[in-house]
PDB file of N, CA and C in Angstrom:
ATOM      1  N   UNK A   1     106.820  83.538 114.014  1.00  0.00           N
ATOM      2  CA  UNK A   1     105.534  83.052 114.434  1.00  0.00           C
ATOM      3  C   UNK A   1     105.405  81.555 114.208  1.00  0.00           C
ATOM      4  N   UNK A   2     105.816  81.324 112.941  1.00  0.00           N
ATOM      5  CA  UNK A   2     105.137  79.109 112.530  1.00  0.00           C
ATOM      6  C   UNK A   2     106.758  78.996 113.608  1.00  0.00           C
ATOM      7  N   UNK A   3     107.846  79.577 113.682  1.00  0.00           N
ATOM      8  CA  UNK A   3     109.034  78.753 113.996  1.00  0.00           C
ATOM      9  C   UNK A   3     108.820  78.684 115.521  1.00  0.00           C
ATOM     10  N   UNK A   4     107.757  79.411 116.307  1.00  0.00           N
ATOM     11  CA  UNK A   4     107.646  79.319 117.602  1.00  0.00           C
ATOM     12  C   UNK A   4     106.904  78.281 118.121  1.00  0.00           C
ATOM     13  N   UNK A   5     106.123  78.067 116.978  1.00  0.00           N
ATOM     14  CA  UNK A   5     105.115  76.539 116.539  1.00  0.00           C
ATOM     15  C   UNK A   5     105.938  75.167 116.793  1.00  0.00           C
ATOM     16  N   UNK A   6     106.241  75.690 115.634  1.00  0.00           N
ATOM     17  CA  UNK A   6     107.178  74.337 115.716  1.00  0.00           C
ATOM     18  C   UNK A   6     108.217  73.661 116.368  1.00  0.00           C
ATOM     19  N   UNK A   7     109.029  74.669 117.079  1.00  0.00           N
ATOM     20  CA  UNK A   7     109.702  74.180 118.227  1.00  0.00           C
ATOM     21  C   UNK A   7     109.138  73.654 119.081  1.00  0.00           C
ATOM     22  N   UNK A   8     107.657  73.844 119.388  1.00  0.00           N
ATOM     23  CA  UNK A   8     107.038  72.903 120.608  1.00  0.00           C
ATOM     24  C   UNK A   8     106.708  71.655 119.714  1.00  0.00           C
ATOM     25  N   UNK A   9     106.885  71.253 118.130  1.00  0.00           N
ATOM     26  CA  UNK A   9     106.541  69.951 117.572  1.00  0.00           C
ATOM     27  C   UNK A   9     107.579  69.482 117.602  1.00  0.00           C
ATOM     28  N   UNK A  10     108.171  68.265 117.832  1.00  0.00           N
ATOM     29  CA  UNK A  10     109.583  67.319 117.508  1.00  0.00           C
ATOM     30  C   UNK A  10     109.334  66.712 116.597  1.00  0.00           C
ATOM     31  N   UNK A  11     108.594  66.686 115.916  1.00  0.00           N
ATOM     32  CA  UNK A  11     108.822  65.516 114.920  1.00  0.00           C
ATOM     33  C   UNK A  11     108.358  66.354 113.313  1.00  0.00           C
ATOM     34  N   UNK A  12     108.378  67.829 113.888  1.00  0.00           N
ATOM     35  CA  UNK A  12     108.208  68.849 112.545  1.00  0.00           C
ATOM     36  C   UNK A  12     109.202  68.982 112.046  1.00  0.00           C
ATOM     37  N   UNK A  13     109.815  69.398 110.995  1.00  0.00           N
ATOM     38  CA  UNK A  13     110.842  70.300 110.609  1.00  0.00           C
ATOM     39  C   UNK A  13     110.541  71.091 109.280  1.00  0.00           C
ATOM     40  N   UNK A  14     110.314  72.194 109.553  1.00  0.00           N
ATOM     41  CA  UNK A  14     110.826  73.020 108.477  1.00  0.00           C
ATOM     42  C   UNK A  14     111.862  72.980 107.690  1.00  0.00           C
ATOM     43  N   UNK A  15     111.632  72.937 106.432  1.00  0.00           N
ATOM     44  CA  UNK A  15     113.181  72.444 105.501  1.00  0.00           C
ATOM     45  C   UNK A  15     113.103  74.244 104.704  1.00  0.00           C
ATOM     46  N   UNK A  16     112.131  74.546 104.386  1.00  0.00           N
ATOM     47  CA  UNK A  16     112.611  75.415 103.075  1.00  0.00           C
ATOM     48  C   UNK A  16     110.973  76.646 103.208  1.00  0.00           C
ATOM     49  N   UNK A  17     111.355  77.990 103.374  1.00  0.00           N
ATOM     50  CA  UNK A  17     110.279  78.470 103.948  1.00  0.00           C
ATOM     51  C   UNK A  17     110.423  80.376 103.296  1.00  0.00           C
ATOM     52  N   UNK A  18     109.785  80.939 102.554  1.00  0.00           N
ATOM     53  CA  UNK A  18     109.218  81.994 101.749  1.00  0.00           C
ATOM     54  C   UNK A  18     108.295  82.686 101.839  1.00  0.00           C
ATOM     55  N   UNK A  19     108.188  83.656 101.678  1.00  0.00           N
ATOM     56  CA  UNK A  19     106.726  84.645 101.485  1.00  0.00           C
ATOM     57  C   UNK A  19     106.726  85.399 100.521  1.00  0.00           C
ATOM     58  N   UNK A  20     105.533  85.767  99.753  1.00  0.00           N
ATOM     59  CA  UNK A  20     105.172  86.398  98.763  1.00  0.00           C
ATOM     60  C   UNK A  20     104.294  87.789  99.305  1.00  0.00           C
ATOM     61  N   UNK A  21     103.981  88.158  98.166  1.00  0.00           N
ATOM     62  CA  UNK A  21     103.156  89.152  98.940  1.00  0.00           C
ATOM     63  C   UNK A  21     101.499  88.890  99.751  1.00  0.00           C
ATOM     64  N   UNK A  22     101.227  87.692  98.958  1.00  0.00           N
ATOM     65  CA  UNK A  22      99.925  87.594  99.106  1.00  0.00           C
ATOM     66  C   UNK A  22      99.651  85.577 100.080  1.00  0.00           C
ATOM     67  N   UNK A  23     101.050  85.096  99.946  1.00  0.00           N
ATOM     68  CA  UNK A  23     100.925  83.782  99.904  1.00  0.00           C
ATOM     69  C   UNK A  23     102.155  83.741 100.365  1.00  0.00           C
ATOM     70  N   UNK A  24     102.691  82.134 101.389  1.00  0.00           N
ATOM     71  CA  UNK A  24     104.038  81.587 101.670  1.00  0.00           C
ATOM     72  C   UNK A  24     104.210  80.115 100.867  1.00  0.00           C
ATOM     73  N   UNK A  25     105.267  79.658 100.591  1.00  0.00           N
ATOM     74  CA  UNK A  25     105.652  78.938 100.455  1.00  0.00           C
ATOM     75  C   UNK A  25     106.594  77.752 101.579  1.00  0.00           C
ATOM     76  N   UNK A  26     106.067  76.670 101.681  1.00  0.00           N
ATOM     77  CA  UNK A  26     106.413  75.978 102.592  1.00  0.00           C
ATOM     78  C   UNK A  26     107.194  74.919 102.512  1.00  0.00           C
ATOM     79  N   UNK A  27     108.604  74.233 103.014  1.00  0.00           N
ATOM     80  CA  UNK A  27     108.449  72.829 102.987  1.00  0.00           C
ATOM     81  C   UNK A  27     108.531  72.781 104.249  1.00  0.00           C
ATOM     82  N   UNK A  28     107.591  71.484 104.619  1.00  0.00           N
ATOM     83  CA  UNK A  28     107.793  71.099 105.774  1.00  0.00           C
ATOM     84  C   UNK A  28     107.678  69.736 105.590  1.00  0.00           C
ATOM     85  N   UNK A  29     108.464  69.153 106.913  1.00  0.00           N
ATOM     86  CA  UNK A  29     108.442  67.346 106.650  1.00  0.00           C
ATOM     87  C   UNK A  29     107.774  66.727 108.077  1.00  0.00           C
ATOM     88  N   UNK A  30     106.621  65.983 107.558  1.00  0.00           N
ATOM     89  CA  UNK A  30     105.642  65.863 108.409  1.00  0.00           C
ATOM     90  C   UNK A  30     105.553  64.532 108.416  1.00  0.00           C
ATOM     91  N   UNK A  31     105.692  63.646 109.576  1.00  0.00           N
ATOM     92  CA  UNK A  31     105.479  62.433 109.464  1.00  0.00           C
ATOM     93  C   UNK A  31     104.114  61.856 109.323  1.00  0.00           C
ATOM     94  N   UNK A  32     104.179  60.409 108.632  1.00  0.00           N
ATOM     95  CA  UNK A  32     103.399  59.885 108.093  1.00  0.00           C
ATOM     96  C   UNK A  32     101.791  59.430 109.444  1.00  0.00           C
ATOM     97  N   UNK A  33     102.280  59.145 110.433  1.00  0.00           N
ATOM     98  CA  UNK A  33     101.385  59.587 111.712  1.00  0.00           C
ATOM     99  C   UNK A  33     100.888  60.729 111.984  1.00  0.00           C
ATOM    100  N   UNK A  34     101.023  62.232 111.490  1.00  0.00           N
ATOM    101  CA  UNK A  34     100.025  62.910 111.500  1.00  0.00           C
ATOM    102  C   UNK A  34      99.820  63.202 110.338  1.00  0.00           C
ATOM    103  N   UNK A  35      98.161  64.229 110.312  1.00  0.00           N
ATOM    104  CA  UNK A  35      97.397  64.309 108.996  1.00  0.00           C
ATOM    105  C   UNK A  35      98.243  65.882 108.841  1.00  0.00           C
ATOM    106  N   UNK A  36      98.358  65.928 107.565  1.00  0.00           N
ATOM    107  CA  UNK A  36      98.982  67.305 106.900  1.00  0.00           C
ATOM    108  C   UNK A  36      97.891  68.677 107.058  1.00  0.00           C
ATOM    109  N   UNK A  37      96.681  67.603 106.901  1.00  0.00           N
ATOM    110  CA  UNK A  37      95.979  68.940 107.234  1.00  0.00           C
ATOM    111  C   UNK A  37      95.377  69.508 108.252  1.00  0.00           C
ATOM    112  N   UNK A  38      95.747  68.866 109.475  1.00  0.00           N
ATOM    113  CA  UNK A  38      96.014  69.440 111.032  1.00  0.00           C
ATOM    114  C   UNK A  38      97.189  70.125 111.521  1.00  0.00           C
ATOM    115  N   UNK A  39      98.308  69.337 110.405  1.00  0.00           N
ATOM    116  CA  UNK A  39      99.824  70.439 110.325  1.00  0.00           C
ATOM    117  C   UNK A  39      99.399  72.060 110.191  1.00  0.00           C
ATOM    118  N   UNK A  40      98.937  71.947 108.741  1.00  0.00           N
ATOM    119  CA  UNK A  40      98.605  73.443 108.274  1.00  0.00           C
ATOM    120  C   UNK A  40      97.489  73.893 108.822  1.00  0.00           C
ATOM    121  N   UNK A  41      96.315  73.292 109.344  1.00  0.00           N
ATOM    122  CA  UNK A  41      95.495  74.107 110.207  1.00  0.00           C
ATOM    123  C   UNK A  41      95.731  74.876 111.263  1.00  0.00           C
ATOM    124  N   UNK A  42      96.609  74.087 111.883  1.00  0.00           N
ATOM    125  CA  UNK A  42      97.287  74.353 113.350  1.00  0.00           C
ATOM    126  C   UNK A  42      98.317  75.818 112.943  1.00  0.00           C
ATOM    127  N   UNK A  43      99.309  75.876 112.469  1.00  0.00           N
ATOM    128  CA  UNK A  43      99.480  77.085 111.478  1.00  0.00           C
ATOM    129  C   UNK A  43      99.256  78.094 111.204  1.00  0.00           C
ATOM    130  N   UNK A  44      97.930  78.079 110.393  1.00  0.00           N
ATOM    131  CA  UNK A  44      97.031  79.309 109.938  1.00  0.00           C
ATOM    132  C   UNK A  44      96.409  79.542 111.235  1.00  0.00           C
ATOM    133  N   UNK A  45      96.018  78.612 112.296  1.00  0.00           N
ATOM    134  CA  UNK A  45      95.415  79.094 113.659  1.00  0.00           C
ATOM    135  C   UNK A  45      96.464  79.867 114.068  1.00  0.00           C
ATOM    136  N   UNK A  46      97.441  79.451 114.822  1.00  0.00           N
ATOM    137  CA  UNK A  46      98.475  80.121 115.475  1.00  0.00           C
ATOM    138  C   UNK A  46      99.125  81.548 114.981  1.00  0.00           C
ATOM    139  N   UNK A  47      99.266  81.475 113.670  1.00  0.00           N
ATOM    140  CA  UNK A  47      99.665  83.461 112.645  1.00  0.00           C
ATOM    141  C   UNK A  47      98.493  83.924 112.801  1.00  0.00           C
ATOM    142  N   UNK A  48      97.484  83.278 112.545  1.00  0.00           N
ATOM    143  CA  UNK A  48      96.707  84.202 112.860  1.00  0.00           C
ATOM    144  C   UNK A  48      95.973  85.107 114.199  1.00  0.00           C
ATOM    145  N   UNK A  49      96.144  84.145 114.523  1.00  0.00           N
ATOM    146  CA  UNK A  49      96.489  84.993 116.287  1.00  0.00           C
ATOM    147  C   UNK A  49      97.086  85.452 116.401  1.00  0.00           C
ATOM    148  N   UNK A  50      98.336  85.372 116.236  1.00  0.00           N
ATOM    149  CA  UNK A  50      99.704  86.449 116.385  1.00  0.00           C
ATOM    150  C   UNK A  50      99.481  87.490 115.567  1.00  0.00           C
ATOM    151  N   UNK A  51      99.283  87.325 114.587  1.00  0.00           N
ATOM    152  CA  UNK A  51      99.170  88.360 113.357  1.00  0.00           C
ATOM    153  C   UNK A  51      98.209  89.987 114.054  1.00  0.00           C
ATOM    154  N   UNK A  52      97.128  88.955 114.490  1.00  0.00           N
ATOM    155  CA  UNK A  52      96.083  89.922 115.103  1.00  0.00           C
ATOM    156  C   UNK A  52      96.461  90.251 116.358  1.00  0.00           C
ATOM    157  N   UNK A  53      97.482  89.860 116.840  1.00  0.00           N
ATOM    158  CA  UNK A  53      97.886  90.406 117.752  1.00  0.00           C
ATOM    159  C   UNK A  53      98.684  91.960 117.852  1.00  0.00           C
ATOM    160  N   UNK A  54      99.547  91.601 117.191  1.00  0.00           N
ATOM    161  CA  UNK A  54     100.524  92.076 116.676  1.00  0.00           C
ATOM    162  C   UNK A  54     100.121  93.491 115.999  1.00  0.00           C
ATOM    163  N   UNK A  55      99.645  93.232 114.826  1.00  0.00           N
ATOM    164  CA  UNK A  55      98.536  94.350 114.287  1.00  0.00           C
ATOM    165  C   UNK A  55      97.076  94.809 114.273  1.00  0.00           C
ATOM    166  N   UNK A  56      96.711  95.446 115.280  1.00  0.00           N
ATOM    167  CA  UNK A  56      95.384  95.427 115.384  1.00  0.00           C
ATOM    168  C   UNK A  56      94.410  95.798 114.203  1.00  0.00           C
ATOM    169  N   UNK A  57      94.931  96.318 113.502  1.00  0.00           N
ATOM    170  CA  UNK A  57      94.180  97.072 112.452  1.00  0.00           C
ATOM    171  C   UNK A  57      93.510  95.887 111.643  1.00  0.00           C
ATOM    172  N   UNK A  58      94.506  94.726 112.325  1.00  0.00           N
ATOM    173  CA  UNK A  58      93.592  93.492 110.974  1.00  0.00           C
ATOM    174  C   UNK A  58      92.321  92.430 111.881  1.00  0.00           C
ATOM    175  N   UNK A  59      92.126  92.915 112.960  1.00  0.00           N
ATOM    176  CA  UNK A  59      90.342  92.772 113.708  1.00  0.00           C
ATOM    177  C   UNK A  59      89.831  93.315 112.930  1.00  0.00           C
ATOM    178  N   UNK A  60      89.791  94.491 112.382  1.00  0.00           N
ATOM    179  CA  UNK A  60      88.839  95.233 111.947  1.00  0.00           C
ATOM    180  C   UNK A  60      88.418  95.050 110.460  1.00  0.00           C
ATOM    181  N   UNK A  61      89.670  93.853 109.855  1.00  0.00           N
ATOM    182  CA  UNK A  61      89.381  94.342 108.127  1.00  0.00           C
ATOM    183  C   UNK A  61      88.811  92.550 107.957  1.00  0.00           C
ATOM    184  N   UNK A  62      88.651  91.586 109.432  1.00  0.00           N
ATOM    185  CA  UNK A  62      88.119  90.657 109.387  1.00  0.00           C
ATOM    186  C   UNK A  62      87.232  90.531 110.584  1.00  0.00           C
ATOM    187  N   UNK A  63      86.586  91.419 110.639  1.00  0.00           N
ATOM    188  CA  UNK A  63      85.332  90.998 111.817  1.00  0.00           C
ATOM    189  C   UNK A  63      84.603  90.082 111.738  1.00  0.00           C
ATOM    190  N   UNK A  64      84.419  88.965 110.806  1.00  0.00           N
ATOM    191  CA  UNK A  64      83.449  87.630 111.217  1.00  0.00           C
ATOM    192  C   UNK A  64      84.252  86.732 110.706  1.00  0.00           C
ATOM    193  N   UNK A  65      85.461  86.956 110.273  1.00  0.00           N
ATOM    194  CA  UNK A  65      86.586  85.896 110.305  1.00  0.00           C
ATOM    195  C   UNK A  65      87.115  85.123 111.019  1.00  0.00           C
ATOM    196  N   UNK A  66      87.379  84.327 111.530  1.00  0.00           N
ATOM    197  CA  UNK A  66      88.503  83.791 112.258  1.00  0.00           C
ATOM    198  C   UNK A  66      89.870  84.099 112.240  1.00  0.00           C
ATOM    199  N   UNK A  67      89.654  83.328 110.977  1.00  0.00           N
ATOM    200  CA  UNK A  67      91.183  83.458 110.678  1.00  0.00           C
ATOM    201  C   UNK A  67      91.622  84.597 109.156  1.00  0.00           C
ATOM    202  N   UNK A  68      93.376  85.284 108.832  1.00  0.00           N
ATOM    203  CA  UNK A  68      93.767  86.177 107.712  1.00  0.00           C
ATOM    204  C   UNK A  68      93.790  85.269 106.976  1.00  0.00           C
ATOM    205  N   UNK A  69      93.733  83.915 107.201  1.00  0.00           N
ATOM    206  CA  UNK A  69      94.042  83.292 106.251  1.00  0.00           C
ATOM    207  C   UNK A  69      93.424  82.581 105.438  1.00  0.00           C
ATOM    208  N   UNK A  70      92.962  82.174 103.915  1.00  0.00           N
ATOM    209  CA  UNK A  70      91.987  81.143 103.222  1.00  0.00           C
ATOM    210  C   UNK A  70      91.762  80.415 103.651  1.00  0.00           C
ATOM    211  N   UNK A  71      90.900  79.534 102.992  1.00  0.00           N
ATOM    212  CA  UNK A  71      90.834  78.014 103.342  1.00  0.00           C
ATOM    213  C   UNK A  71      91.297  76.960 102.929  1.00  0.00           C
ATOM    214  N   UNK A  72      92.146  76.857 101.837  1.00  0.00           N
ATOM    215  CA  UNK A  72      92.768  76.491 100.983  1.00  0.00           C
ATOM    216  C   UNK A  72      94.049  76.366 101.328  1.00  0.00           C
ATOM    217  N   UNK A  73      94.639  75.371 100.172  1.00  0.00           N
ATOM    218  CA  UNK A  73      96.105  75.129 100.705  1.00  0.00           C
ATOM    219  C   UNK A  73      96.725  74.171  99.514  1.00  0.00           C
ATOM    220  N   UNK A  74      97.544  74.287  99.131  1.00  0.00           N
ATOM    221  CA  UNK A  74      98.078  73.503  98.019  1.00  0.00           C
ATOM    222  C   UNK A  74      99.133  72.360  99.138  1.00  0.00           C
ATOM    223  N   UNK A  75      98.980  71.348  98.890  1.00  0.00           N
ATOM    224  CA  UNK A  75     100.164  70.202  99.330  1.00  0.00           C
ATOM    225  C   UNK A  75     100.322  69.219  98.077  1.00  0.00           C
ATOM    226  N   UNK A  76     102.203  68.491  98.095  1.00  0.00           N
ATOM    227  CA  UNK A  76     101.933  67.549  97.133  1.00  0.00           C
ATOM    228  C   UNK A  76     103.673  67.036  98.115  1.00  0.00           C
ATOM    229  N   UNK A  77     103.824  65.682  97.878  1.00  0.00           N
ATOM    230  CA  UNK A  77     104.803  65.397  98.084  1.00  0.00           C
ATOM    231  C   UNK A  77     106.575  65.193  97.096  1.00  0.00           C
ATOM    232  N   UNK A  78     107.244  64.817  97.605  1.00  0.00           N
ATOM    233  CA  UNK A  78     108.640  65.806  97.379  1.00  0.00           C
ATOM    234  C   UNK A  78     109.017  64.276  96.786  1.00  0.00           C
ATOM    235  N   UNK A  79     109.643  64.118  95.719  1.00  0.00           N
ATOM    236  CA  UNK A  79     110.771  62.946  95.401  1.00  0.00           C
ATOM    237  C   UNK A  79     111.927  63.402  94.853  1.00  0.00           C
ATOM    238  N   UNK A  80     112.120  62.978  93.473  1.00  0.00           N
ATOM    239  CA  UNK A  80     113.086  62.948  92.961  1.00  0.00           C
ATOM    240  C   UNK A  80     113.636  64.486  92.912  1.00  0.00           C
ATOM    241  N   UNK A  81     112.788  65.513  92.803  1.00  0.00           N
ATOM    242  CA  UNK A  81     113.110  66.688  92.451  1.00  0.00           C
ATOM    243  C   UNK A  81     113.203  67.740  93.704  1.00  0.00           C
ATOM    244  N   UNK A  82     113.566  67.093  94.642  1.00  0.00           N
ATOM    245  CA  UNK A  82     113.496  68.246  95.800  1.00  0.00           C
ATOM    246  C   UNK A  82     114.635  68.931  95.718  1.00  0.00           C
ATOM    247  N   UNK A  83     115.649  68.764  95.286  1.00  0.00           N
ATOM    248  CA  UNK A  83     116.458  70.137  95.197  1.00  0.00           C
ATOM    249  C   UNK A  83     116.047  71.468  94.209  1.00  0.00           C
ATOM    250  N   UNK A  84     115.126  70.841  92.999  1.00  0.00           N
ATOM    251  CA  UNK A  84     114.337  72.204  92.384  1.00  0.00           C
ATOM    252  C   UNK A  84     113.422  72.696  93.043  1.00  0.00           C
ATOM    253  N   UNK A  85     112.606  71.989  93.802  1.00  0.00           N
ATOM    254  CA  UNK A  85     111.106  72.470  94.688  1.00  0.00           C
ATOM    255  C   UNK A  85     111.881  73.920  95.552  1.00  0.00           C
ATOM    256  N   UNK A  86     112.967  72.895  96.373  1.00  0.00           N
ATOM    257  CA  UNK A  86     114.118  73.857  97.303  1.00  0.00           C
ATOM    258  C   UNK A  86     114.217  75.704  96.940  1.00  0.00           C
ATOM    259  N   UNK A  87     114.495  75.508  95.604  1.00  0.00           N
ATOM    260  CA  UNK A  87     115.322  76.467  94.308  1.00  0.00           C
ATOM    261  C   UNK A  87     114.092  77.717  94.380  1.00  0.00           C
ATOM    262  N   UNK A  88     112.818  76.682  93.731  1.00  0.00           N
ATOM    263  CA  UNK A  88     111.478  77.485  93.645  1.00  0.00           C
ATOM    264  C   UNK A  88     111.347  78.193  94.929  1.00  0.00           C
ATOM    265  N   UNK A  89     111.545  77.100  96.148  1.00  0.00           N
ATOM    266  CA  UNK A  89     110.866  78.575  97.291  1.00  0.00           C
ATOM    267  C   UNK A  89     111.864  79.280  97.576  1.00  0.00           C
ATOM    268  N   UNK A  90     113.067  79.331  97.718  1.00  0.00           N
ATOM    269  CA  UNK A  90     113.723  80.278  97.809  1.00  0.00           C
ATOM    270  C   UNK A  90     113.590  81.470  96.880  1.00  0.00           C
ATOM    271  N   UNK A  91     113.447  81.159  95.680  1.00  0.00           N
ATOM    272  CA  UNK A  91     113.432  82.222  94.649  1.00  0.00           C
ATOM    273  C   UNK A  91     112.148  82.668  94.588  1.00  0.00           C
ATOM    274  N   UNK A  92     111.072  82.650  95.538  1.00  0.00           N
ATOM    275  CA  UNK A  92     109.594  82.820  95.334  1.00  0.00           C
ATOM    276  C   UNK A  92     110.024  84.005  95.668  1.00  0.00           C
ATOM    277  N   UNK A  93     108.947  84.800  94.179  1.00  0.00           N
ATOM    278  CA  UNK A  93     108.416  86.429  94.362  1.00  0.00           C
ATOM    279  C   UNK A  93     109.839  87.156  93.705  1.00  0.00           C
ATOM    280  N   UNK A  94     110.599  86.716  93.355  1.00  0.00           N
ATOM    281  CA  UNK A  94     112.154  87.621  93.084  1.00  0.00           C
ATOM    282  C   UNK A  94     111.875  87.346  91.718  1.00  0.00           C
ATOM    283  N   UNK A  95     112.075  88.042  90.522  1.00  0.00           N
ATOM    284  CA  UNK A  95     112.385  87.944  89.238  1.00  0.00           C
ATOM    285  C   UNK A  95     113.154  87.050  88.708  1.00  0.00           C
ATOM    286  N   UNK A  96     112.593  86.667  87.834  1.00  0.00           N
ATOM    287  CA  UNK A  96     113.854  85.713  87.088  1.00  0.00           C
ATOM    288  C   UNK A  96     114.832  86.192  86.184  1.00  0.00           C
ATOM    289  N   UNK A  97     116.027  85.768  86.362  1.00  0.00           N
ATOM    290  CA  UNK A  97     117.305  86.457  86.177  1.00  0.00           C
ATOM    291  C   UNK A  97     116.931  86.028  84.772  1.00  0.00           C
ATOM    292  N   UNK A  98     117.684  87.036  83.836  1.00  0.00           N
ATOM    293  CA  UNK A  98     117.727  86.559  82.156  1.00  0.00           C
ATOM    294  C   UNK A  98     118.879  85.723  82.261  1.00  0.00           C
ATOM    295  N   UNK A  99     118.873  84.488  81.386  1.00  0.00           N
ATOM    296  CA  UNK A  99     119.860  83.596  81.144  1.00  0.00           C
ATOM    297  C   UNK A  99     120.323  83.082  79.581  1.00  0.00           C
ATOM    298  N   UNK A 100     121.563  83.116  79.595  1.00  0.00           N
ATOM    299  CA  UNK A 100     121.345  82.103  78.263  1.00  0.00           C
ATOM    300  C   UNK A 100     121.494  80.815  78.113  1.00  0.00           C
ATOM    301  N   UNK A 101     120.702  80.409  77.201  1.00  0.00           N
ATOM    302  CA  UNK A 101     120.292  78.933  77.030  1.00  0.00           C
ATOM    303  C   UNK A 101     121.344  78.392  76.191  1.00  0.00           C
ATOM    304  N   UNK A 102     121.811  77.100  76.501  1.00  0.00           N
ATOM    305  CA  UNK A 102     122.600  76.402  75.490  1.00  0.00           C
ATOM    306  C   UNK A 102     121.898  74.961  75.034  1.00  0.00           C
ATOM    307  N   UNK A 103     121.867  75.509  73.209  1.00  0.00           N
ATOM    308  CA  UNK A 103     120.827  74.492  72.704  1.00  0.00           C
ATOM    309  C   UNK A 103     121.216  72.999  72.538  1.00  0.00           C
ATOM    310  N   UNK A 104     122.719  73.129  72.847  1.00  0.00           N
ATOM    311  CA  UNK A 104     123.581  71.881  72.366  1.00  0.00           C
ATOM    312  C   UNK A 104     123.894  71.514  70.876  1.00  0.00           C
ATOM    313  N   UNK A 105     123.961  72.490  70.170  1.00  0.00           N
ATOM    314  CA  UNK A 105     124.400  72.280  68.666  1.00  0.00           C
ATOM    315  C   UNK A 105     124.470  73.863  68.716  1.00  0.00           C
ATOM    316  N   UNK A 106     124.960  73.836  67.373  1.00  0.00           N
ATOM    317  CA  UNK A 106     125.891  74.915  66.471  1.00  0.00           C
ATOM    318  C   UNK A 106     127.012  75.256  66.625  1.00  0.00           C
TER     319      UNK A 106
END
């Protein structure tokens, strides 16, 4: 659904992309000429049309809704650490493996 989106944007790209049960996780790289929050509006418009397309049963569990989706939205930008941000959405919603730690002494 967003990847059918975005192929009609050129200057979008999806880098790194997840779902949870309740929430997705996104990277996307959005140039500095458009506003981020016409990116993600545009988005939550478009799934959610599809969504309701797709499954009818969810007209009914939002009849004065617009949209499945909040209104809300977390954004922050990416520097030094984008190969952990990367790590996080991939691993969104999966357990964390037990590990052992090395304290650097003993």
């Amino acid at each position: 659904m967003i990847f059918d989106w975005i192929k009609t944007q050129p200057t979008l790209h999806i880098e790194t992309l997840n779902t949870d049960l309740d929430h997705i996780h996104m990277q996307i790289e959005i140039p500095p000429n458009i506003l981020e929050a016409s990116v993600v509006q545009r988005i939550k418009w478009v799934t959610s049309i599809k969504l309701k397309k797709k499954f009818g049963f969810i007209n009914k569990l939002y009849l004065k809704r617009q949209s499945v989706w909040s209104v809300g939205y977390f954004s922050s930008t990416i520097g030094l650490n984008e190969e952990e941000i990367r790590r996080y959405i991939k691993y969104q919603g999966r357990k964390d493996l037990p590990r052992q730690v090395k304290l650097g002494f003993s």
